[in-house]
Protein backbone atom coordinates (compact mmCIF):
# COMPACT_ATOMS: atom_id res chain seq x y z
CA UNK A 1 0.00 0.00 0.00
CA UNK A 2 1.78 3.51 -0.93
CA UNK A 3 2.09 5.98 1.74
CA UNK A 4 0.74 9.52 1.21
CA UNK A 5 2.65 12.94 1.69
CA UNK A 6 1.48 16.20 0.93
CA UNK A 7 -1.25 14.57 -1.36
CA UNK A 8 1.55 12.70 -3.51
CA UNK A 9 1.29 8.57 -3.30
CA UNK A 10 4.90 7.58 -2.17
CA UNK A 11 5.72 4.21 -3.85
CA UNK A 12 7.32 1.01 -1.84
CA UNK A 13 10.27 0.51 -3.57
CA UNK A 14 9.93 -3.61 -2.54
CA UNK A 15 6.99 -3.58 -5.10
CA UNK A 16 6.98 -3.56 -8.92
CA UNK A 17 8.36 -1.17 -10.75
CA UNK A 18 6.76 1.38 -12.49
CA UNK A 19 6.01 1.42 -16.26
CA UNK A 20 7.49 4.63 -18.33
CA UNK A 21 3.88 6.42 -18.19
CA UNK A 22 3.33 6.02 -14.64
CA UNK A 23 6.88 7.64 -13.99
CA UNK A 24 6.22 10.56 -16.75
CA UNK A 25 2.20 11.30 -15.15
CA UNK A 26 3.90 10.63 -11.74
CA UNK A 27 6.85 13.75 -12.77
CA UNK A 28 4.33 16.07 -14.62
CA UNK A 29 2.33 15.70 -11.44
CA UNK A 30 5.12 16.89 -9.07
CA UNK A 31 6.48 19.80 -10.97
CA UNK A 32 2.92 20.87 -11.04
CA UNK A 33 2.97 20.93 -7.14
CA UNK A 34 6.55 22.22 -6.84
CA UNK A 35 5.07 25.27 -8.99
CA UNK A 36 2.24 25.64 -7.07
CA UNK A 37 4.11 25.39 -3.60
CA UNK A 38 6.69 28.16 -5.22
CA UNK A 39 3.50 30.65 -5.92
CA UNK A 40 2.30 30.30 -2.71
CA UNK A 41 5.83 30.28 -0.85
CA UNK A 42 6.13 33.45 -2.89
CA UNK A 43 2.96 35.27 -1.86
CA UNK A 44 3.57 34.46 1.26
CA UNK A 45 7.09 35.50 1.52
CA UNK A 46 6.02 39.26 0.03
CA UNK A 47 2.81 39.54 2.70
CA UNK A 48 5.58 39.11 5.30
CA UNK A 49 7.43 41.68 3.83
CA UNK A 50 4.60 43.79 3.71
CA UNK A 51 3.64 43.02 7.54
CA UNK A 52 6.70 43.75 8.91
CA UNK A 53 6.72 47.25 7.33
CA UNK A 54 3.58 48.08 8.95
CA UNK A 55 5.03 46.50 11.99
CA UNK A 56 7.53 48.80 11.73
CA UNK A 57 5.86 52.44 11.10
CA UNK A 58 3.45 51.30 13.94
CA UNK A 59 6.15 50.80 16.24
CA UNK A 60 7.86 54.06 15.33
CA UNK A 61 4.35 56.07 15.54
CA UNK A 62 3.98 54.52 19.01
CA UNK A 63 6.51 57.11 20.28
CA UNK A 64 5.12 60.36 19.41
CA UNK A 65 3.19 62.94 20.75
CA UNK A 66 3.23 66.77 20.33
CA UNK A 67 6.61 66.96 21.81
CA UNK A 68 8.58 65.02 19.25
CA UNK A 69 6.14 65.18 15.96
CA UNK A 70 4.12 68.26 14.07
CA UNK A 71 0.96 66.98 16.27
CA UNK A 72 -0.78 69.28 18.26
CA UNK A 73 -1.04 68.92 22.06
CA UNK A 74 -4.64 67.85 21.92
CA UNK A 75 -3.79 64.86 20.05
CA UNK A 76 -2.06 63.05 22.81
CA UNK A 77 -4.02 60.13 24.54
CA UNK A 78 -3.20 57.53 26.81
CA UNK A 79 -0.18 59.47 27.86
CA UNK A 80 0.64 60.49 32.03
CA UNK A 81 0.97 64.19 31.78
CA UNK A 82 2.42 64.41 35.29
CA UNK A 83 5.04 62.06 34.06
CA UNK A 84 7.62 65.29 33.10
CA UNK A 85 7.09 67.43 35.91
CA UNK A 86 9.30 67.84 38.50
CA UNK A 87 9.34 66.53 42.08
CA UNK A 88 8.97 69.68 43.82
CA UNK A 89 6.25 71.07 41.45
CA UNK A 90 4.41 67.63 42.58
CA UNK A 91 5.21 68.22 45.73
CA UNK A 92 3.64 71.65 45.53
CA UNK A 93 0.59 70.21 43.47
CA UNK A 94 -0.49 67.40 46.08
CA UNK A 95 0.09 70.56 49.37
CA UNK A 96 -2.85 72.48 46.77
CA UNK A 97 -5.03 69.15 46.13
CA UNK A 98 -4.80 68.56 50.45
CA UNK A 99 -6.00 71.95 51.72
C-alpha cells in the first residue's frame, strides 16, 4: 500500500516497478505541485514583507506625541501628563489638592 505525503502517493520501492507512463504522469504531477508550492511560498514571503513594514511604522508612531512630531497637544491620549514634571512642582501640586 503507498504511503501519502502532501497529497503525492509515495511508492514502496519492494513492489513492482513502475512502467514509463506512470513515472512521466507521476513527474508532470510533481512539478505541477513544486510550482504551485513556489507561488504560494512566494505570496507568502512578500505579505511578510509587507507586515513587517507596517510593523515597523506602527512601532515608530507609538513614540510620538506633540513633543517630538508636528501633532498638536490635543492629540495626545493615553499618555501620564504628570510624568515630566518635576518633584517639587508635585510636591507643591499634592500641598494644593490637600487643603
Amino acid at each position: 500500500m503507498p504511503r501519502v505525503s502532501l497529497g503525492i502517493a509515495i511508492r514502496d520501492p519492494l513492489t513492482a516497478a513502475p512502467t514509463y507512463e506512470k513515472l512521466v504522469a507521476e513527474n508532470a504531477e510533481l512539478r505541477r505541485r513544486l510550482e504551485q508550492l513556489v507561488g504560494t511560498s512566494a505570496s507568502q514571503a512578500e505579505l511578510i514583507d509587507q507586515l513587517e513594514r507596517r510593523i515597523a511604522a506602527l512601532e515608530s508612531q507609538l513614540g510620538e506625541g506633540s513633543t517630538n512630531s508636528s501633532q498638536p497637544p490635543s492629540s495626545d491620549r493615553f499618555t501620564n501628563k504628570l510624568k515630566g514634571e518635576s518633584p517639587n512642582r508635585a510636591v507643591r501640586r499634592a500641598r494644593v489638592q490637600t487643603r
